[in-house]
PDB file of N, CA and C in Angstrom:
ATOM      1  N   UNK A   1     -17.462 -19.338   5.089  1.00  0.00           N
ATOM      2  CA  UNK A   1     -16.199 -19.100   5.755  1.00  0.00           C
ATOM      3  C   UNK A   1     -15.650 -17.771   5.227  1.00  0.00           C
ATOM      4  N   UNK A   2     -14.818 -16.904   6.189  1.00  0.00           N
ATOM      5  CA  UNK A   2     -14.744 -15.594   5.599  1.00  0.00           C
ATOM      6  C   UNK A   2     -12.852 -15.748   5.585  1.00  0.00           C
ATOM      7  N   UNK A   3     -12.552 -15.544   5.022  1.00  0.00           N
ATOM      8  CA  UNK A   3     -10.795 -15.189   4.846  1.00  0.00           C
ATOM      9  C   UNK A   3     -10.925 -13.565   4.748  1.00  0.00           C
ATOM     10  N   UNK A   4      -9.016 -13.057   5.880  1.00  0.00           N
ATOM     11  CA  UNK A   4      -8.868 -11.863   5.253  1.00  0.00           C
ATOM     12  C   UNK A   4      -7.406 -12.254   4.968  1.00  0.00           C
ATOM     13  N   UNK A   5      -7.528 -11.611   3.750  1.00  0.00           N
ATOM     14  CA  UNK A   5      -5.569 -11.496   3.291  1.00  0.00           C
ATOM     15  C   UNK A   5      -5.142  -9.963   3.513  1.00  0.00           C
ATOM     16  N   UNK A   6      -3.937 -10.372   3.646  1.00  0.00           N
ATOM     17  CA  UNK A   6      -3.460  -8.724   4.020  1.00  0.00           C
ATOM     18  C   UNK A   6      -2.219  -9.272   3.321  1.00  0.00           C
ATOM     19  N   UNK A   7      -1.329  -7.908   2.301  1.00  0.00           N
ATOM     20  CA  UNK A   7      -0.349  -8.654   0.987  1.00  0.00           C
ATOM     21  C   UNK A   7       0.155  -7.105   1.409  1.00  0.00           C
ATOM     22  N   UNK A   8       1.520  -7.276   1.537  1.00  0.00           N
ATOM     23  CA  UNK A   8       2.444  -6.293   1.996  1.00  0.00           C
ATOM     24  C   UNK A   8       3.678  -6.313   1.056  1.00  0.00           C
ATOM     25  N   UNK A   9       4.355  -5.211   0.828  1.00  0.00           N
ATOM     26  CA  UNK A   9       5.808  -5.231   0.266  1.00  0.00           C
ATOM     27  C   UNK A   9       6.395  -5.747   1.246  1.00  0.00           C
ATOM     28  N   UNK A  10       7.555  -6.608   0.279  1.00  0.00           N
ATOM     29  CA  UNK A  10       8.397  -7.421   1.159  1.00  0.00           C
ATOM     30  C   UNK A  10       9.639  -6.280   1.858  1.00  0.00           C
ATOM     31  N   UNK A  11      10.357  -6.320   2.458  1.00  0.00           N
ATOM     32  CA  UNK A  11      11.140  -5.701   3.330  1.00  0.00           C
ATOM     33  C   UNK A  11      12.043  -4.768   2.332  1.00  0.00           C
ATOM     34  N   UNK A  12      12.370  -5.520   1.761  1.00  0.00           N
ATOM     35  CA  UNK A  12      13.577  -4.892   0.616  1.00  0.00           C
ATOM     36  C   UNK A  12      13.698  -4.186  -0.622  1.00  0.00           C
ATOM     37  N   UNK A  13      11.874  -3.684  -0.459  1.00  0.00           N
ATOM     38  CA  UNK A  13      11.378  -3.256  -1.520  1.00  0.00           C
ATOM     39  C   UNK A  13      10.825  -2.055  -1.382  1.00  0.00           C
ATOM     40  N   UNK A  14      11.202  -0.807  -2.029  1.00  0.00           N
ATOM     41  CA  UNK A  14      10.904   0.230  -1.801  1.00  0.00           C
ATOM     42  C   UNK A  14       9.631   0.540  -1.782  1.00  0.00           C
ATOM     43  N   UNK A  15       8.992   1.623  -0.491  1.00  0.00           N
ATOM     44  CA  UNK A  15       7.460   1.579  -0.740  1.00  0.00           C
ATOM     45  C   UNK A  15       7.502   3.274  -0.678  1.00  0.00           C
ATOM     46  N   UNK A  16       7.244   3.534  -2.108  1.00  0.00           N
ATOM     47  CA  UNK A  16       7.025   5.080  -1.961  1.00  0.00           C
ATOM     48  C   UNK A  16       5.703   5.849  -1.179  1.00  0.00           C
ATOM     49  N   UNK A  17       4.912   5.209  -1.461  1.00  0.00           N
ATOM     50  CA  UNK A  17       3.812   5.607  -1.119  1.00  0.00           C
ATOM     51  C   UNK A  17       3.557   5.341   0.543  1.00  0.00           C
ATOM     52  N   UNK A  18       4.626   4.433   1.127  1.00  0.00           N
ATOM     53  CA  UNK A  18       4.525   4.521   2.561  1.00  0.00           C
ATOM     54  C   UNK A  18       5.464   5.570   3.107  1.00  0.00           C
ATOM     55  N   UNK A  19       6.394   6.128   2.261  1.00  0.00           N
ATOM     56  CA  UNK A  19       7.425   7.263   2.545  1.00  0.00           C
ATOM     57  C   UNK A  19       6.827   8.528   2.660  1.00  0.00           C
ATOM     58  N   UNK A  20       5.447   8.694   1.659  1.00  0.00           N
ATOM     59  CA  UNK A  20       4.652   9.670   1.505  1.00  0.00           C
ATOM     60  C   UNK A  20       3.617   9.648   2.923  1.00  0.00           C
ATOM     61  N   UNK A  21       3.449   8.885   3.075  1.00  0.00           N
ATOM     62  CA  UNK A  21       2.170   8.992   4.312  1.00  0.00           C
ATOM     63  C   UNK A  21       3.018   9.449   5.234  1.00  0.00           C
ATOM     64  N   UNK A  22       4.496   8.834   5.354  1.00  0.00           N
ATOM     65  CA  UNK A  22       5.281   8.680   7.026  1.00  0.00           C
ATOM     66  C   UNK A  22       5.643  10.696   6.571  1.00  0.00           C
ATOM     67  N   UNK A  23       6.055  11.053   5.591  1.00  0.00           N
ATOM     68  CA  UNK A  23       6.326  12.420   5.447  1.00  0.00           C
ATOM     69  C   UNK A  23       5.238  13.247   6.023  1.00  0.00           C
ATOM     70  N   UNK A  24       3.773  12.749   5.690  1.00  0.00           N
ATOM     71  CA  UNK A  24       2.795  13.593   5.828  1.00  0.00           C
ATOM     72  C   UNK A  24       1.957  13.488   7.236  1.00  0.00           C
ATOM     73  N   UNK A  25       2.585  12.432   7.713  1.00  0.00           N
ATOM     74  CA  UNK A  25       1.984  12.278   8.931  1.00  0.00           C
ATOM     75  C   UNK A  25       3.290  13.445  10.087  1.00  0.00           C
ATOM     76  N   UNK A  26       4.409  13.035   9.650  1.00  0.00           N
ATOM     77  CA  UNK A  26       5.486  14.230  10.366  1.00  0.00           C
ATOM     78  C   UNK A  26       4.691  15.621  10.109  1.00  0.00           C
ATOM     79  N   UNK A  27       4.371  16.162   9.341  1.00  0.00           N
ATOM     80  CA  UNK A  27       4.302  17.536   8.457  1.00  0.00           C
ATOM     81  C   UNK A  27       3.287  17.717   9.473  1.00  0.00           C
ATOM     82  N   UNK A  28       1.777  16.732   9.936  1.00  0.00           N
ATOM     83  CA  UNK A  28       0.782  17.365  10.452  1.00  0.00           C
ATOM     84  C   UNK A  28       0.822  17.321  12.221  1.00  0.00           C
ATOM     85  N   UNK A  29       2.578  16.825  12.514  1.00  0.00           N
ATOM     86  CA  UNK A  29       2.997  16.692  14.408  1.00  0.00           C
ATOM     87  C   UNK A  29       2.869  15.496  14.463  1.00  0.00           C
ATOM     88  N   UNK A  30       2.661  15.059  13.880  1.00  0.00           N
ATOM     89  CA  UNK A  30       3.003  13.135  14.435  1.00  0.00           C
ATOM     90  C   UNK A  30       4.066  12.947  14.125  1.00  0.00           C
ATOM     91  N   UNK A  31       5.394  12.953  14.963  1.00  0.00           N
ATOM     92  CA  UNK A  31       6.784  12.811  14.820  1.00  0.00           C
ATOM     93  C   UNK A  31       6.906  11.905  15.588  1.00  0.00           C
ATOM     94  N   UNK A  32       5.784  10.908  16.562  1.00  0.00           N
ATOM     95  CA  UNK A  32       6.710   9.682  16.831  1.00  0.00           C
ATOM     96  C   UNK A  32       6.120   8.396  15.425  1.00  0.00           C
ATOM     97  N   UNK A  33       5.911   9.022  14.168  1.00  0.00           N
ATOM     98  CA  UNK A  33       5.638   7.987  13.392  1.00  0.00           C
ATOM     99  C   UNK A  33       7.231   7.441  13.148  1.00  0.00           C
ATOM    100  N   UNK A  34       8.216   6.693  12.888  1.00  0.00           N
ATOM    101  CA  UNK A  34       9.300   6.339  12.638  1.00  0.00           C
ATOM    102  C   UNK A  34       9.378   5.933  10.874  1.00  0.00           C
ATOM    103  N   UNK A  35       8.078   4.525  10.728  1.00  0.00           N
ATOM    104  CA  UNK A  35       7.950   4.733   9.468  1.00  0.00           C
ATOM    105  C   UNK A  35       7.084   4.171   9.072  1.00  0.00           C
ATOM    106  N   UNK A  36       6.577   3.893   7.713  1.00  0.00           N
ATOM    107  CA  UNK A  36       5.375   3.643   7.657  1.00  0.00           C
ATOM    108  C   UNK A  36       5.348   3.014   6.261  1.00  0.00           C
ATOM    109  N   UNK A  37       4.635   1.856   6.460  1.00  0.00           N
ATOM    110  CA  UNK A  37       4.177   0.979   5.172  1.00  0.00           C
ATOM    111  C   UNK A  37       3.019   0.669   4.339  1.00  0.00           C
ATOM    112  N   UNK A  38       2.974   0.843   3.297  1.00  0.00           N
ATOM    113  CA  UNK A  38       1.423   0.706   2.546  1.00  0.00           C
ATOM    114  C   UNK A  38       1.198  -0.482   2.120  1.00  0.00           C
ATOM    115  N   UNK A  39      -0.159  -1.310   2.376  1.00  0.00           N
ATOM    116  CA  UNK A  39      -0.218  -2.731   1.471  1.00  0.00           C
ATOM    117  C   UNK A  39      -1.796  -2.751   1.317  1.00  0.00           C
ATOM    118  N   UNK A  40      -2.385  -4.176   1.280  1.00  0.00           N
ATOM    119  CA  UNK A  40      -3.387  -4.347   0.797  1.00  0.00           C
ATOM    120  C   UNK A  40      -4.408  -5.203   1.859  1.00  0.00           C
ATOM    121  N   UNK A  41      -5.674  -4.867   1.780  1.00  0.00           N
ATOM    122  CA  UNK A  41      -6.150  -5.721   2.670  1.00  0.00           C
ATOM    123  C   UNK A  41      -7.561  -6.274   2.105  1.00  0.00           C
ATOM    124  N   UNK A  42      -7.893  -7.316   1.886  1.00  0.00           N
ATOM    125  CA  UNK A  42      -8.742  -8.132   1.058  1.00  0.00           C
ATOM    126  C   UNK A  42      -9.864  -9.103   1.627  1.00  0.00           C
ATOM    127  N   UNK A  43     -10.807  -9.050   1.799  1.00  0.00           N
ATOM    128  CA  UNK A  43     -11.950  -9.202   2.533  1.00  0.00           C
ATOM    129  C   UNK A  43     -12.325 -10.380   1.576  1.00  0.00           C
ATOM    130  N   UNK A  44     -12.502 -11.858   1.728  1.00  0.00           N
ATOM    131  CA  UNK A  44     -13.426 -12.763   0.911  1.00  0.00           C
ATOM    132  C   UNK A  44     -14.221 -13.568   2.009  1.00  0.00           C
ATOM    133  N   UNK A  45     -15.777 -14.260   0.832  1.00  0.00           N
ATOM    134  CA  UNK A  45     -16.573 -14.796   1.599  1.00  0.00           C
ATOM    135  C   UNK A  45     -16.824 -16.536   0.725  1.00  0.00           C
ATOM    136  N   UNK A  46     -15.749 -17.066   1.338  1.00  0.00           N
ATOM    137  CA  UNK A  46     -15.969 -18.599   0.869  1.00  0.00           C
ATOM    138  C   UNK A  46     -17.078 -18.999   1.178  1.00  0.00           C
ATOM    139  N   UNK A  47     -17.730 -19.973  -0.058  1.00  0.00           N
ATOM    140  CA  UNK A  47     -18.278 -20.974   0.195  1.00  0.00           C
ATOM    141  C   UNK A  47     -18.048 -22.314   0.484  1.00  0.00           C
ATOM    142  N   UNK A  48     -18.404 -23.376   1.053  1.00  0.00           N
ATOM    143  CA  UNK A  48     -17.983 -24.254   1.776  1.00  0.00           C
ATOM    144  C   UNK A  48     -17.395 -24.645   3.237  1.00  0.00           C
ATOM    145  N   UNK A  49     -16.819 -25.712   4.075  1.00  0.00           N
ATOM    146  CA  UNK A  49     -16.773 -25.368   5.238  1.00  0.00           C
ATOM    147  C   UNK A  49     -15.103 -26.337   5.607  1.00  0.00           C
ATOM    148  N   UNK A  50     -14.690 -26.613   4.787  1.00  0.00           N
ATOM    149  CA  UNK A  50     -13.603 -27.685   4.859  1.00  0.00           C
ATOM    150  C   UNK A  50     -12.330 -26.421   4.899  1.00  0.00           C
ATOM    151  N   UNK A  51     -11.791 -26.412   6.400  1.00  0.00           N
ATOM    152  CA  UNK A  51     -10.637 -25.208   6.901  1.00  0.00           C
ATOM    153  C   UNK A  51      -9.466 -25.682   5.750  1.00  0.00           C
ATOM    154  N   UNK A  52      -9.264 -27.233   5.737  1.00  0.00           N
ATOM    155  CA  UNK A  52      -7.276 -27.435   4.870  1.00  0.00           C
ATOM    156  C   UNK A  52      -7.843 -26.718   3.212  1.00  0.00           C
ATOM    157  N   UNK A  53      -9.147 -26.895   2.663  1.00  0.00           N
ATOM    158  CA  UNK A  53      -9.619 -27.054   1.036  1.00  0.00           C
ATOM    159  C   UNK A  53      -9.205 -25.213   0.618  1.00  0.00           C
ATOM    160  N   UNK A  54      -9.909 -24.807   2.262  1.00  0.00           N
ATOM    161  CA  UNK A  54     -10.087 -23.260   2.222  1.00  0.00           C
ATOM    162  C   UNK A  54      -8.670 -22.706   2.021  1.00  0.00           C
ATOM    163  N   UNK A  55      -7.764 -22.983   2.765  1.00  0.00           N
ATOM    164  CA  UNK A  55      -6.565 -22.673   2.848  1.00  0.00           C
ATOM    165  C   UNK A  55      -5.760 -22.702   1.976  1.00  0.00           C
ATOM    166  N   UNK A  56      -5.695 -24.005   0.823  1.00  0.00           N
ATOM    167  CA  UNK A  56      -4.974 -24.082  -0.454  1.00  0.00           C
ATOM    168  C   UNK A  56      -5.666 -23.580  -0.828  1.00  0.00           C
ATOM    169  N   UNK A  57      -6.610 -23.177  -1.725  1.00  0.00           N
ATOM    170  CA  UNK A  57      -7.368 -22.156  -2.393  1.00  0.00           C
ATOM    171  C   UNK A  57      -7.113 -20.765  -2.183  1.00  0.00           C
ATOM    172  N   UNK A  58      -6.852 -20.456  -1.046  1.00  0.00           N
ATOM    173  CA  UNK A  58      -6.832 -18.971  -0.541  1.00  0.00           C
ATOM    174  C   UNK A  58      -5.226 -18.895  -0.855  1.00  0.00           C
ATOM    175  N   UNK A  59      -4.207 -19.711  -0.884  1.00  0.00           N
ATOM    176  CA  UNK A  59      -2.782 -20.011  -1.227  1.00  0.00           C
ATOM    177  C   UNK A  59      -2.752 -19.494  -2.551  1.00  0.00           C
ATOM    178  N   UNK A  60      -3.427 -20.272  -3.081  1.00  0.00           N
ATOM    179  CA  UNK A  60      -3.433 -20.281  -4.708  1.00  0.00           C
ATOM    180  C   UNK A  60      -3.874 -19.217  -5.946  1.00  0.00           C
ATOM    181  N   UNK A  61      -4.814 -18.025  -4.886  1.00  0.00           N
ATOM    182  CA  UNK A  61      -5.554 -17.365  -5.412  1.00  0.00           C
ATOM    183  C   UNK A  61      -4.435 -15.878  -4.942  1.00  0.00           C
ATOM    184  N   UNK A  62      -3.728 -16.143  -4.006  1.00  0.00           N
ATOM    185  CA  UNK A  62      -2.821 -15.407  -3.533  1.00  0.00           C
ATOM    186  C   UNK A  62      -1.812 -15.130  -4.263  1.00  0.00           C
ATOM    187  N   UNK A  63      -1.248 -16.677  -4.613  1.00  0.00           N
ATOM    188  CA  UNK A  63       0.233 -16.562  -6.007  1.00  0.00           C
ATOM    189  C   UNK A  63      -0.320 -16.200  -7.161  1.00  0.00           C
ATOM    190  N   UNK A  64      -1.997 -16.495  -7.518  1.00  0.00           N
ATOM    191  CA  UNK A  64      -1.940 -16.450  -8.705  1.00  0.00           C
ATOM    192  C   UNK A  64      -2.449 -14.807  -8.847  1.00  0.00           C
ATOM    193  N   UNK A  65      -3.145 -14.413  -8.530  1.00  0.00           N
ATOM    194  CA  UNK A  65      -3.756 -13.075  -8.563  1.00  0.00           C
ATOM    195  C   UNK A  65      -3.802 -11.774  -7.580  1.00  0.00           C
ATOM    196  N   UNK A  66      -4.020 -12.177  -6.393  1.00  0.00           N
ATOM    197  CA  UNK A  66      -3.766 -11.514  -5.179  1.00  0.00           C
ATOM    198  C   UNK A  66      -2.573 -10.447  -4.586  1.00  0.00           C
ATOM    199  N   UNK A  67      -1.515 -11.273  -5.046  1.00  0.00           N
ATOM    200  CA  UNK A  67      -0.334 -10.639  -4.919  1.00  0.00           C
ATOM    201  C   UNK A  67       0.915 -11.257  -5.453  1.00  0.00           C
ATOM    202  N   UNK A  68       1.674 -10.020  -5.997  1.00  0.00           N
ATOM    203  CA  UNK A  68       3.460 -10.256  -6.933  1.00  0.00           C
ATOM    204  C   UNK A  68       3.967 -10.565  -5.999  1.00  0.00           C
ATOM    205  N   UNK A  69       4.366 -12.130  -5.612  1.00  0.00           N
ATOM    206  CA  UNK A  69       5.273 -12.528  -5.080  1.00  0.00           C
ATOM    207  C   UNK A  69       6.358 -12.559  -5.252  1.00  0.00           C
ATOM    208  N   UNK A  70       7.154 -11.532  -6.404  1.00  0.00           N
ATOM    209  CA  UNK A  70       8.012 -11.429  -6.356  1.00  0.00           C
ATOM    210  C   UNK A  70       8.588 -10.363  -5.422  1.00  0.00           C
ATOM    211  N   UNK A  71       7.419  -9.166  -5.390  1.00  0.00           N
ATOM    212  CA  UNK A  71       8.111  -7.991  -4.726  1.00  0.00           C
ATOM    213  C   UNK A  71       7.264  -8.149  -3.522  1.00  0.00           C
ATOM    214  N   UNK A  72       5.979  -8.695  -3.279  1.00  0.00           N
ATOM    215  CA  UNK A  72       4.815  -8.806  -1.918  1.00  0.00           C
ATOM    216  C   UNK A  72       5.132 -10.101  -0.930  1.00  0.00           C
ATOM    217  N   UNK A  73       4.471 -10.126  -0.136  1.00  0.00           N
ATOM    218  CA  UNK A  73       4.630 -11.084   0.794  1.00  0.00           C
ATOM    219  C   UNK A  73       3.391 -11.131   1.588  1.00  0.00           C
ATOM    220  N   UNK A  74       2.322 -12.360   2.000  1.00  0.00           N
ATOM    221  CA  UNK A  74       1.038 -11.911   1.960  1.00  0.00           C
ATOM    222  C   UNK A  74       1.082 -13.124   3.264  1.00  0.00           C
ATOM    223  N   UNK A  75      -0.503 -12.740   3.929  1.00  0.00           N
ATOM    224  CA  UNK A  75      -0.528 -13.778   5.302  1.00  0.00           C
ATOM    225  C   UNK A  75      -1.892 -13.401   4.952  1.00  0.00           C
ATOM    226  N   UNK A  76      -2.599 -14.515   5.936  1.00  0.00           N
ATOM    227  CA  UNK A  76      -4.304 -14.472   5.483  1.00  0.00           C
ATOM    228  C   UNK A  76      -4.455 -14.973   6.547  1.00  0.00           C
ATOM    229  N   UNK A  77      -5.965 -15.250   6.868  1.00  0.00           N
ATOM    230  CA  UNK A  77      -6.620 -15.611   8.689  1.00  0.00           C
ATOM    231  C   UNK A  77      -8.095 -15.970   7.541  1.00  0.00           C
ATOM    232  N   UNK A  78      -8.496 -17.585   8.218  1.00  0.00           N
ATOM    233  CA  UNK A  78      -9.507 -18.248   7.788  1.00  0.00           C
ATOM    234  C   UNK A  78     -10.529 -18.157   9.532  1.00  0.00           C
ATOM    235  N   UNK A  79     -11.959 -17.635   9.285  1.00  0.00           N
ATOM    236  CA  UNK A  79     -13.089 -17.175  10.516  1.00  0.00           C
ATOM    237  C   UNK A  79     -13.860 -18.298  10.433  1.00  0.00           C
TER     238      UNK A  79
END
């Protein structure tokens, strides 16, 4: 079974490095960028075939290592 997580700053949290792309994407004529956010995107290849087992696991591996839930906010898709 393949999971992808994708772990984003939460709304209220400054993302410099997406301020930098949205600057540099203006600088090279892309002025309808408005704005732009940086996060993470994480490719795994479970073993086993049980979708609910996959899902808490992929939960768990999320709070525990994956992403600071204090400042991130993360969504995942089980294939």
């Amino acid at each position: 079974m393949k999971a992808k997580v994708y772990v984003t700053l939460k709304k209220s949290v400054l993302d410099p490095q997406g301020k930098a792309v949205e600057h540099a994407l203006s600088i090279m004529g892309f002025q309808e960028v408005k704005s732009a956010r940086v996060g993470k995107f994480i490719e795994l290849d479970l073993a086993g075939t049980d979708k609910a087992q996959a899902e808490q696991k992929i939960k768990t591996m999320c709070e525990k290592l994956l992403a600071n839930t204090v400042i991130e906010d993360f969504k995942y898709e089980l294939n």
